[in-house]
C-alpha atoms as a PDB file:
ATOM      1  CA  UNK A   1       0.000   0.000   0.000  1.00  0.00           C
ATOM      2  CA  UNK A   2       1.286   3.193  -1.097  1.00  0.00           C
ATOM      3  CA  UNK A   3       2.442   6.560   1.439  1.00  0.00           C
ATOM      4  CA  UNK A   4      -1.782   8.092   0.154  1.00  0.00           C
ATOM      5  CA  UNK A   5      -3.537   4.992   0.562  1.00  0.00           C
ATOM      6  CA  UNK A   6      -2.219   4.446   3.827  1.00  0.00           C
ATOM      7  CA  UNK A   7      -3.080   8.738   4.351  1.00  0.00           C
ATOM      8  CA  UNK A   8      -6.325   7.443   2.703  1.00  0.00           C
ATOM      9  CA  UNK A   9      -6.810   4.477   5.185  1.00  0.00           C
ATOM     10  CA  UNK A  10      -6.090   6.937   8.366  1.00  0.00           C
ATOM     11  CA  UNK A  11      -8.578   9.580   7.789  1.00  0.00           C
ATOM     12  CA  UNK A  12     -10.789   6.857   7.309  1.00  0.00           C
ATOM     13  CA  UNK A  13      -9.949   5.592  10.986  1.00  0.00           C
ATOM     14  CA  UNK A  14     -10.122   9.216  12.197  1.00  0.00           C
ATOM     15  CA  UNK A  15     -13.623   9.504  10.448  1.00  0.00           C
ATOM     16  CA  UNK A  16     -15.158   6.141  12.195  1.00  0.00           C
ATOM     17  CA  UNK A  17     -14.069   7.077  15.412  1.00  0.00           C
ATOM     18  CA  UNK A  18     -15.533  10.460  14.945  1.00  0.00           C
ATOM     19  CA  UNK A  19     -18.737   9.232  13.576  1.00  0.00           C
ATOM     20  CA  UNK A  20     -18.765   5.946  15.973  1.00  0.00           C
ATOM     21  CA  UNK A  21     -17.293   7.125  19.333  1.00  0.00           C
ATOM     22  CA  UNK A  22     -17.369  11.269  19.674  1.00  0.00           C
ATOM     23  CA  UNK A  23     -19.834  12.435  17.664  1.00  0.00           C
ATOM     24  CA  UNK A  24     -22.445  12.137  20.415  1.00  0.00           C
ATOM     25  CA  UNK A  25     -20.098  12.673  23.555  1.00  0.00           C
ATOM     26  CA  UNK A  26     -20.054  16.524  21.297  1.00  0.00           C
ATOM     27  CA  UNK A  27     -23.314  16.748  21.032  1.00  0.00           C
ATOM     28  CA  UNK A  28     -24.053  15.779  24.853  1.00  0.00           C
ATOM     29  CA  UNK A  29     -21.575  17.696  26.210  1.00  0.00           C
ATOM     30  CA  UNK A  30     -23.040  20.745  23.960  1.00  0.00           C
ATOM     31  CA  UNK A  31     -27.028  20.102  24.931  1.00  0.00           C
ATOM     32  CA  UNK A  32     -26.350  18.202  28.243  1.00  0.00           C
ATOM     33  CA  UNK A  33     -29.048  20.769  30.041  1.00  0.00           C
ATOM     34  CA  UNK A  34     -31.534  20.107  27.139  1.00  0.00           C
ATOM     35  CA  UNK A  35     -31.119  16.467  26.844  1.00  0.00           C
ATOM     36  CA  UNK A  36     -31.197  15.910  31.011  1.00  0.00           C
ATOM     37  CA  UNK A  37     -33.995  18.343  31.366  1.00  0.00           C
ATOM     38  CA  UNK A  38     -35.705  15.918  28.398  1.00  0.00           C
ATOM     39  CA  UNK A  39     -35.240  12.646  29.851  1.00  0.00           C
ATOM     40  CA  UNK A  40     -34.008  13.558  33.846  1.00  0.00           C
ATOM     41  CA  UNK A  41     -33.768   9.640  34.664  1.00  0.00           C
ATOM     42  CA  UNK A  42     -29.808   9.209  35.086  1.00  0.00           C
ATOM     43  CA  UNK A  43     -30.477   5.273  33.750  1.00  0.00           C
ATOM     44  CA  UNK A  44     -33.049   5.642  31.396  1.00  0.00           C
ATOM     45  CA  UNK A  45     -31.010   8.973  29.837  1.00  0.00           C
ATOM     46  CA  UNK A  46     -27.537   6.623  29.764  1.00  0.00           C
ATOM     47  CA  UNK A  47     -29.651   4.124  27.826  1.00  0.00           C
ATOM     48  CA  UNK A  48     -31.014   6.225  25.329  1.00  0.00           C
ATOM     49  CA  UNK A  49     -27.960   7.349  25.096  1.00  0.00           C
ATOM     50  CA  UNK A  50     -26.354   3.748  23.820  1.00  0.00           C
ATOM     51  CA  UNK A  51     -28.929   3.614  21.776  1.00  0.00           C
ATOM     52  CA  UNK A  52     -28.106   6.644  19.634  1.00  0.00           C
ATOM     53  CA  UNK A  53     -24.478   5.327  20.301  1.00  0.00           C
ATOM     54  CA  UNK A  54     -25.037   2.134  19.033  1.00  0.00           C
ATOM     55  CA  UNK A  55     -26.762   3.397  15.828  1.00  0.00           C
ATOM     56  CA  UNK A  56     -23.849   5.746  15.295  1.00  0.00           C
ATOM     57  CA  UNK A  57     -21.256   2.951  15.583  1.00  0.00           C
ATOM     58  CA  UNK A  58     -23.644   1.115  12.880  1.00  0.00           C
ATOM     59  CA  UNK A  59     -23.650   3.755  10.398  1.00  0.00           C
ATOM     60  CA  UNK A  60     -19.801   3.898  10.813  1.00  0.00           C
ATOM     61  CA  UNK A  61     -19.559   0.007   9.378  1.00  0.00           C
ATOM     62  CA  UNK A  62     -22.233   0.730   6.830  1.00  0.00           C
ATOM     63  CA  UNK A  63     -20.242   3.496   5.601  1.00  0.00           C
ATOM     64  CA  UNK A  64     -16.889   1.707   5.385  1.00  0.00           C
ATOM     65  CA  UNK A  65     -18.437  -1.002   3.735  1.00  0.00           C
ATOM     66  CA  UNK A  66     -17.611  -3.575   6.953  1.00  0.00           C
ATOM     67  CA  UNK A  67     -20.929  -5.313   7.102  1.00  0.00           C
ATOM     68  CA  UNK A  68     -18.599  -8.413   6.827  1.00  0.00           C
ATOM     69  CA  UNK A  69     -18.082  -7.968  10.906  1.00  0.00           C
ATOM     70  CA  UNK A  70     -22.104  -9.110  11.719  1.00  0.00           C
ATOM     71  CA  UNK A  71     -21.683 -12.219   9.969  1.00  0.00           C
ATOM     72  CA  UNK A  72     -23.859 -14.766  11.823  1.00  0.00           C
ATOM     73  CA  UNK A  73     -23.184 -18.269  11.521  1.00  0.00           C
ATOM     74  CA  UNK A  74     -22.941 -21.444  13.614  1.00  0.00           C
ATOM     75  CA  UNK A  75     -19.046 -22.010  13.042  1.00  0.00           C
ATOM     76  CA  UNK A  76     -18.197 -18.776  13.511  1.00  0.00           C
ATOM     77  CA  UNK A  77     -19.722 -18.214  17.306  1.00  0.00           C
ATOM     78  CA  UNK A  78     -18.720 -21.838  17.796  1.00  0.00           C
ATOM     79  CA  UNK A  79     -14.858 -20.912  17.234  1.00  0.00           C
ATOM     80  CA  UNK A  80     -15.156 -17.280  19.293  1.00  0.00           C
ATOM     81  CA  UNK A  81     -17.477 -18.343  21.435  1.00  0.00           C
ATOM     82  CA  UNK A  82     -14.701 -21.635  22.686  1.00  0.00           C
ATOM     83  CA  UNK A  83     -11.963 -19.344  22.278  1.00  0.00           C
ATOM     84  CA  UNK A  84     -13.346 -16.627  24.059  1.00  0.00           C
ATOM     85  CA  UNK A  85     -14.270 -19.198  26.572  1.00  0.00           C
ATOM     86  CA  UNK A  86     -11.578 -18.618  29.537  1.00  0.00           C
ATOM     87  CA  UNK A  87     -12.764 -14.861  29.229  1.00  0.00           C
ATOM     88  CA  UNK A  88     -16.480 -15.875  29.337  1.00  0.00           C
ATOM     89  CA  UNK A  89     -16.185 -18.076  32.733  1.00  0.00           C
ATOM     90  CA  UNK A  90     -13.706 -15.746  34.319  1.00  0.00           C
ATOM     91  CA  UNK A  91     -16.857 -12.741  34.161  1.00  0.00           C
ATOM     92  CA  UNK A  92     -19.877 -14.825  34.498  1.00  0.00           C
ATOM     93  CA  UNK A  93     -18.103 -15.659  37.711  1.00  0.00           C
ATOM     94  CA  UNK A  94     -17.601 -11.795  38.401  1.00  0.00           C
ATOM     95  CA  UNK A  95     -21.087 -11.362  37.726  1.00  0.00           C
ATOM     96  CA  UNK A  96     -22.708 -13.544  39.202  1.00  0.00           C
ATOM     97  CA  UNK A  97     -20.217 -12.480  42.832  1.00  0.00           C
ATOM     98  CA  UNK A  98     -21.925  -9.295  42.634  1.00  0.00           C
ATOM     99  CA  UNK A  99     -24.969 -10.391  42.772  1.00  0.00           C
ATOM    100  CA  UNK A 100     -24.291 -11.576  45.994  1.00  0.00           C
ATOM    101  CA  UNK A 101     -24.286  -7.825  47.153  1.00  0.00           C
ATOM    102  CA  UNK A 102     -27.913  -7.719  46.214  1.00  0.00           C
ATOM    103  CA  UNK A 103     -29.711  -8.915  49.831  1.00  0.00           C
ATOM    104  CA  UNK A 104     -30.420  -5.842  51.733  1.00  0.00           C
ATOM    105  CA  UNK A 105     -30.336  -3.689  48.625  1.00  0.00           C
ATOM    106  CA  UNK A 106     -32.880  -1.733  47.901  1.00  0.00           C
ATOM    107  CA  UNK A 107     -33.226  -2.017  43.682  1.00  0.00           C
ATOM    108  CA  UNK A 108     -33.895   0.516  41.379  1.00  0.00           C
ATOM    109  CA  UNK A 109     -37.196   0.123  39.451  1.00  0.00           C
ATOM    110  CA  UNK A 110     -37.511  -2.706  37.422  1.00  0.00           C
ATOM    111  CA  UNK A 111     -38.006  -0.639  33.622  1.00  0.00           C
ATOM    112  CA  UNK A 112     -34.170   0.892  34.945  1.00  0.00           C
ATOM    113  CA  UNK A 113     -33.443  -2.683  35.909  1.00  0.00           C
ATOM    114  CA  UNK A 114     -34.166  -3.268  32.239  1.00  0.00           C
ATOM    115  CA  UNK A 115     -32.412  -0.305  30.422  1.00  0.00           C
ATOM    116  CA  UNK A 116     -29.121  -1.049  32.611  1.00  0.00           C
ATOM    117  CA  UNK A 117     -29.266  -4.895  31.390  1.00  0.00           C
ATOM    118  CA  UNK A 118     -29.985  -4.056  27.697  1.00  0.00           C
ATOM    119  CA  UNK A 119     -27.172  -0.703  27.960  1.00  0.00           C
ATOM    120  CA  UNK A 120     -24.559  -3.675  28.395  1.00  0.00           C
ATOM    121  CA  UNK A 121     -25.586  -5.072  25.017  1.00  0.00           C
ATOM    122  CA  UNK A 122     -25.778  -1.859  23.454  1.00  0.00           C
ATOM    123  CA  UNK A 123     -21.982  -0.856  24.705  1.00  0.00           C
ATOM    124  CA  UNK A 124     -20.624  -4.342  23.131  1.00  0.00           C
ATOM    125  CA  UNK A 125     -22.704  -3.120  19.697  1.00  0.00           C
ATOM    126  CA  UNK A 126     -21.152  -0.031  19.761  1.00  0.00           C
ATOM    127  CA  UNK A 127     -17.563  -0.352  21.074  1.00  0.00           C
ATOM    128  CA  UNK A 128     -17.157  -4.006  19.097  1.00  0.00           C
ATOM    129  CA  UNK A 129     -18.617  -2.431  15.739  1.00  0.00           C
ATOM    130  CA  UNK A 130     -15.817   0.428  15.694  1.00  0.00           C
ATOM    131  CA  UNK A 131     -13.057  -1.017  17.474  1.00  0.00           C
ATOM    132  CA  UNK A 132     -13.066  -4.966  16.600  1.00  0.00           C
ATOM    133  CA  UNK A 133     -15.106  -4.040  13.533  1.00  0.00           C
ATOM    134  CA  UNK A 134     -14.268  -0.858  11.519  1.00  0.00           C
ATOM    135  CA  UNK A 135     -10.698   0.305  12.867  1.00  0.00           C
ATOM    136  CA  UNK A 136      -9.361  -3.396  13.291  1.00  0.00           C
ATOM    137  CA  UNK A 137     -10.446  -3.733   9.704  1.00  0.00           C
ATOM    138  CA  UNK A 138      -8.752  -0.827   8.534  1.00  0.00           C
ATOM    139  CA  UNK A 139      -5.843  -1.464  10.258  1.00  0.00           C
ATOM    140  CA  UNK A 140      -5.707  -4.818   8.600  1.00  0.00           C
ATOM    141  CA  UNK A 141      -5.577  -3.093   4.926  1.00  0.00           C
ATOM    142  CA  UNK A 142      -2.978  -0.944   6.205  1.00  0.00           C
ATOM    143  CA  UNK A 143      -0.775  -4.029   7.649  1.00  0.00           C
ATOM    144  CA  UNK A 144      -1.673  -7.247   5.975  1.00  0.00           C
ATOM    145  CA  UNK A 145      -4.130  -9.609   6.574  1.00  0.00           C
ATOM    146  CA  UNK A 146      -2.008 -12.445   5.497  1.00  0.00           C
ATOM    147  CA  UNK A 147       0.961 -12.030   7.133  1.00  0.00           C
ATOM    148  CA  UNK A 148       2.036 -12.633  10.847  1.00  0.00           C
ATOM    149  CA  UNK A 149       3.784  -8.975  11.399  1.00  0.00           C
ATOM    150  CA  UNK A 150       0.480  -7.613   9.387  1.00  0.00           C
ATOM    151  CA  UNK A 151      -2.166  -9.406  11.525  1.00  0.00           C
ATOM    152  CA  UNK A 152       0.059  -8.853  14.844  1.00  0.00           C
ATOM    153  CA  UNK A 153       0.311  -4.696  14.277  1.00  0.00           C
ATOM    154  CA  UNK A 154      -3.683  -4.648  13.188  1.00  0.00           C
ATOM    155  CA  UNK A 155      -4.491  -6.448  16.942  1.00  0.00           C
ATOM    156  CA  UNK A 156      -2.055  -4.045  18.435  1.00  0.00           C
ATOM    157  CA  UNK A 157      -2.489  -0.835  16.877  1.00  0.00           C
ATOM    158  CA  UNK A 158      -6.714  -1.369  17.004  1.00  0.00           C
ATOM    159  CA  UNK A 159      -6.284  -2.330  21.083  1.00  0.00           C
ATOM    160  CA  UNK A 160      -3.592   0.873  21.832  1.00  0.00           C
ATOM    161  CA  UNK A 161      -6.416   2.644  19.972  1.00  0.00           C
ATOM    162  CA  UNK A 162      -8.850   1.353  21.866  1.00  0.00           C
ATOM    163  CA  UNK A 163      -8.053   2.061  25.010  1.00  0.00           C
ATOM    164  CA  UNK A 164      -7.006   5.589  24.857  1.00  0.00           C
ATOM    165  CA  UNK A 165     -10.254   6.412  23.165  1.00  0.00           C
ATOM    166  CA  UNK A 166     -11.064   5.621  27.177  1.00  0.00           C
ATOM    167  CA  UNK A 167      -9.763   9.170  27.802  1.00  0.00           C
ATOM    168  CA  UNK A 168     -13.317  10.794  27.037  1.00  0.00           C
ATOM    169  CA  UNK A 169     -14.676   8.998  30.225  1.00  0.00           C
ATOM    170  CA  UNK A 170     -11.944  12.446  32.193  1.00  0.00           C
ATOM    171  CA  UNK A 171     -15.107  14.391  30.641  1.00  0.00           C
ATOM    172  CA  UNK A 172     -17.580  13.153  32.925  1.00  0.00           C
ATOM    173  CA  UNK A 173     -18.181  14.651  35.888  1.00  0.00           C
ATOM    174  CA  UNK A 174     -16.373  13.211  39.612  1.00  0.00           C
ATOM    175  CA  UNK A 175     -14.560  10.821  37.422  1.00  0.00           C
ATOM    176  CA  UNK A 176     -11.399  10.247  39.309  1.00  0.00           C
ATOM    177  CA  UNK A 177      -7.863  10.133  36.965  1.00  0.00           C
ATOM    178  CA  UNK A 178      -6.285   7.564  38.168  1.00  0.00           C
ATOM    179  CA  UNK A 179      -9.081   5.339  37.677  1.00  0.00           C
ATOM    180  CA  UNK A 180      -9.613   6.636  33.781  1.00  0.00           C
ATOM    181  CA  UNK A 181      -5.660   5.376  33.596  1.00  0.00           C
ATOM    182  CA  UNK A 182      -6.159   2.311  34.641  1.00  0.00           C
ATOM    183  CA  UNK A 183      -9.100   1.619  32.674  1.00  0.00           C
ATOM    184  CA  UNK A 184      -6.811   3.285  29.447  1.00  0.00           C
ATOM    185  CA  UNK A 185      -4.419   0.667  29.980  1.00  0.00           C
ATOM    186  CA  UNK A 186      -6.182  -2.574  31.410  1.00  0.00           C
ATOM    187  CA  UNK A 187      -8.330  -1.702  27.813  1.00  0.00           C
ATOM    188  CA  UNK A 188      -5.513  -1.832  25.848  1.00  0.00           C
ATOM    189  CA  UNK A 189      -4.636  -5.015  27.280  1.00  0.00           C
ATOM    190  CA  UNK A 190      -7.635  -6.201  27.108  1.00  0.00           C
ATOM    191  CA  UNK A 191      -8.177  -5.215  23.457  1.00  0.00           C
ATOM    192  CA  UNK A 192      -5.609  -7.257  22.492  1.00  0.00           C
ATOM    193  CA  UNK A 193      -7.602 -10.549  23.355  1.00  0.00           C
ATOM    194  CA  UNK A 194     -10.682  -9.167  22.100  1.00  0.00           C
ATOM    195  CA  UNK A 195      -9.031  -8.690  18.759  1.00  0.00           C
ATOM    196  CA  UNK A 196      -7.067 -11.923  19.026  1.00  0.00           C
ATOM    197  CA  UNK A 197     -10.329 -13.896  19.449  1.00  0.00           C
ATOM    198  CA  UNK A 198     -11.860 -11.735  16.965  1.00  0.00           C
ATOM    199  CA  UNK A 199      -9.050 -13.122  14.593  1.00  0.00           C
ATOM    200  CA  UNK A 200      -9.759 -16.311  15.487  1.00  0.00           C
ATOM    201  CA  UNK A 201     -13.831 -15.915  15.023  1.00  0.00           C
ATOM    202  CA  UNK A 202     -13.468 -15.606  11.602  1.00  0.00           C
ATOM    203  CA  UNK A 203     -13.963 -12.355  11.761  1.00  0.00           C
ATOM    204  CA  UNK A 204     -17.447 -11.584  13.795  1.00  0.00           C
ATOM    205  CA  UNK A 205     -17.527  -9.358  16.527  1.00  0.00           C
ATOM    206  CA  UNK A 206     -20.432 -11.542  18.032  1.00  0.00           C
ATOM    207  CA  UNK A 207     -18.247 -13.382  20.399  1.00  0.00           C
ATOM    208  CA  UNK A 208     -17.194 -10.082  21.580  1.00  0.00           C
ATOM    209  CA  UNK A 209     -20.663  -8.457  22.381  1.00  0.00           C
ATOM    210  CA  UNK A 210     -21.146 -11.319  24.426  1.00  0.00           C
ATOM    211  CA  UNK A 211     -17.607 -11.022  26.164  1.00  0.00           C
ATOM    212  CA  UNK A 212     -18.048  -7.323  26.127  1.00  0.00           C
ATOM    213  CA  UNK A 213     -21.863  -7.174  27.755  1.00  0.00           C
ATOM    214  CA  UNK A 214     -20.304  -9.503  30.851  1.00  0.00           C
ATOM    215  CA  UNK A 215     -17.514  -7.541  31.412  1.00  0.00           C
ATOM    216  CA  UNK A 216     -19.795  -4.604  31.638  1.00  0.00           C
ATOM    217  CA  UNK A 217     -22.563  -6.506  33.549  1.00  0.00           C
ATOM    218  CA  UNK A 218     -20.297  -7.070  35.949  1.00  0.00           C
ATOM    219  CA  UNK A 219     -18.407  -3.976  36.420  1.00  0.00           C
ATOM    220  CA  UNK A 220     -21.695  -2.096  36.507  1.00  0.00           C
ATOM    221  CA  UNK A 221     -23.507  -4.530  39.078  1.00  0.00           C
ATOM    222  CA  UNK A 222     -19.989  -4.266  41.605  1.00  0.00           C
ATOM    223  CA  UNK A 223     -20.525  -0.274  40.712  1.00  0.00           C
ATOM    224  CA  UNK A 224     -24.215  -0.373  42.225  1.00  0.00           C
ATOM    225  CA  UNK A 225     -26.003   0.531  39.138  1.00  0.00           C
ATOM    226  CA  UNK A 226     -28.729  -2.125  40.345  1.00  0.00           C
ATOM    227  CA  UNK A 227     -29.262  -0.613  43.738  1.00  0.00           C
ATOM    228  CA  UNK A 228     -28.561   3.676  42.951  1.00  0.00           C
ATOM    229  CA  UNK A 229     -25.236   3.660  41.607  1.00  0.00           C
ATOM    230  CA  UNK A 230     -23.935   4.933  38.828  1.00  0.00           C
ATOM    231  CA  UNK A 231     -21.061   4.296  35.466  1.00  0.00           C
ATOM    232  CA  UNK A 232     -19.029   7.065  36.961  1.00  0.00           C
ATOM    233  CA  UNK A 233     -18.933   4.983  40.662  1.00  0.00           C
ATOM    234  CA  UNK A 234     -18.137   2.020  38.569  1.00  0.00           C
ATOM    235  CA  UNK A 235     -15.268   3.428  36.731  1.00  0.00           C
ATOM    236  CA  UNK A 236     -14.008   5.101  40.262  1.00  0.00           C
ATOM    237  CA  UNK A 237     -14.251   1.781  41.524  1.00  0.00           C
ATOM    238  CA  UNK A 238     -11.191   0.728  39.396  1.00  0.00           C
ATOM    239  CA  UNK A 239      -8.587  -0.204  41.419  1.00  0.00           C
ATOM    240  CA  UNK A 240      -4.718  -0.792  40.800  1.00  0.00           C
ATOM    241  CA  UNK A 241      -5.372  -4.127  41.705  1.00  0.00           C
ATOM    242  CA  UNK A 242      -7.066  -4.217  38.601  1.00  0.00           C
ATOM    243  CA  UNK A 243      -3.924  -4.004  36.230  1.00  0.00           C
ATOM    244  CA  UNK A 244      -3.305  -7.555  37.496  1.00  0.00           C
ATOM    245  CA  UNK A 245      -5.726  -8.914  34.959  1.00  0.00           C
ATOM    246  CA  UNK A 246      -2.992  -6.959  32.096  1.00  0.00           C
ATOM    247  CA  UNK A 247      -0.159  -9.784  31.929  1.00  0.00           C
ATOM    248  CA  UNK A 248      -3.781 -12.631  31.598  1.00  0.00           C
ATOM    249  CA  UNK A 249      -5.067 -10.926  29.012  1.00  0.00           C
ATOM    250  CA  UNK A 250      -2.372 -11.162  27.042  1.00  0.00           C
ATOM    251  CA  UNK A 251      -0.981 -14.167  28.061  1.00  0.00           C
ATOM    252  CA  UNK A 252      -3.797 -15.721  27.237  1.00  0.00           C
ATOM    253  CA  UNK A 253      -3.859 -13.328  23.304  1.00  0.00           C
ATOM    254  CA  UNK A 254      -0.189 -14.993  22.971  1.00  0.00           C
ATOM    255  CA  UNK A 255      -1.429 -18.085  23.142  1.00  0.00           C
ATOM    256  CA  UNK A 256      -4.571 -17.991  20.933  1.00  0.00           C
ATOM    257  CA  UNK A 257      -2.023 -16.219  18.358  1.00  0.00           C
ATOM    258  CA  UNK A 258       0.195 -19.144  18.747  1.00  0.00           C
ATOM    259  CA  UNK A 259       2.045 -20.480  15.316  1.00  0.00           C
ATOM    260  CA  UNK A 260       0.296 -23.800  16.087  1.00  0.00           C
ATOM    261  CA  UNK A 261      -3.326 -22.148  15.989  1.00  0.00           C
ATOM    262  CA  UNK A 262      -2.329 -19.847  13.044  1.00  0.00           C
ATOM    263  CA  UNK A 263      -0.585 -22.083  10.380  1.00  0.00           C
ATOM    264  CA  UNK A 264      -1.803 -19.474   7.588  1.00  0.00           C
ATOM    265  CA  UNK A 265       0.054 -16.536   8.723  1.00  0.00           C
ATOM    266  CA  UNK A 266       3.606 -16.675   7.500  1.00  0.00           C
END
């Protein structure tokens, strides 16, 4: 790929971030009295607010022509879905902890109950579409899809992108730093095993909605959002502790990358 394809390729990342990921964090932050005095319900507001979000992140794959990413088959979720597997236990454990907090609680109403559950989903939709879907995918025309050093910058590059697009969440109000750092870097490290099982899925981001909604789920039920709490208490509820889970994550991307597993990259 020549020096203004490659030009060509960026904007085109730039543009599907824009359009995907901070086109409506602008136009909150620029009508947030008009939108909160419109829907005033912190949960049901966040939801709607995925919604549009999600939507967004769609158009972005329409528009780059990566409809390829919602392919829907039974081999495909098969192979994420088993690869993704160690991933999948480890936060349906997590989950289902926090629900041990829930005695004693007194719970939000159930229609919040319901946006909070279905905002999960939405988040994987949006975030997989753009990052695992549309700026993996352009990073693989820039690098190589066939190639080992092609397929290993398009993972890396994609997660490093990732998880400094994480650096919007300083916007919000009573977010603490430190924890927006942590979350920066345990995303890039985590973003490299989403991508690496998204490699390995043939190419659907499926698997990693799933992945993605538990990892949510379960950072947002530890956070209180069932019983009063909200995203920003979840994100300050990052801990340092946290970055433990970096050298798993891509441990674990190492190994589904392995030579063994990946005979056609040369």
């Amino acid at each position: 790929m020549n020096t203004k394809q490659t030009m060509k390729k960026i904007l085109s990342i730039i543009t599907a971030l824009f359009i995907g990921n901070f086109l409506f964090i602008i136009i909150s932050l620029s009508f947030k009295t008009q939108l909160m005095a419109l829907i005033p319900n912190p949960n049901i507001h966040s939801f709607v607010a995925q919604v549009i979000t999600a939507l967004l992140a769609t158009v972005s794959v329409l528009m780059f022509h990566k409809t390829n990413i919602y392919k829907f088959n039974g081999k495909v979720l098969k192979e994420g879905f088993f690869t993704g597997l160690p991933l999948i236990i480890t936060y349906m454990v997590l989950l289902l902890g926090s629900l041990t907090d829930l005695p004693g609680k007194q719970l939000i109403p159930a229609i919040e109950i319901v946006c909070v559950v279905l905002e999960w989903f939405l988040i994987g939709i949006a975030e997989e579409s753009v990052f695992r879907g549309v700026v993996y995918e352009l990073c693989s025309d820039i690098f190589g899809s066939s190639s080992r050093k092609g397929v290993y910058l398009t993972i890396l590059v994609s997660s490093v992108i990732f998880g400094l697009c994480h650096l919007t969440n300083l916007m919000a109000p009573g977010i603490s730093v430190k924890a927006v750092v942590v979350q920066v870097v345990s995303a890039m490290a985590l973003g490299l095993l989403l991508a690496a099982i998204k490699y390995r899925s043939g190419g659907s981001i499926w698997p990693m909605v799933f992945i993605h909604a538990l990892i949510d789920g379960s950072s947002f039920i530890s956070g209180g959002m069932l019983w009063g709490g909200t995203q920003v208490s979840s994100i300050n509820d990052l801990k340092l502790s946290s970055l433990l889970m970096i050298p798993i994550f891509i441990g674990i991307a190492v190994f589904i990358m392995r030579k063994e597993k990946t005979p056609e990259l040369k």
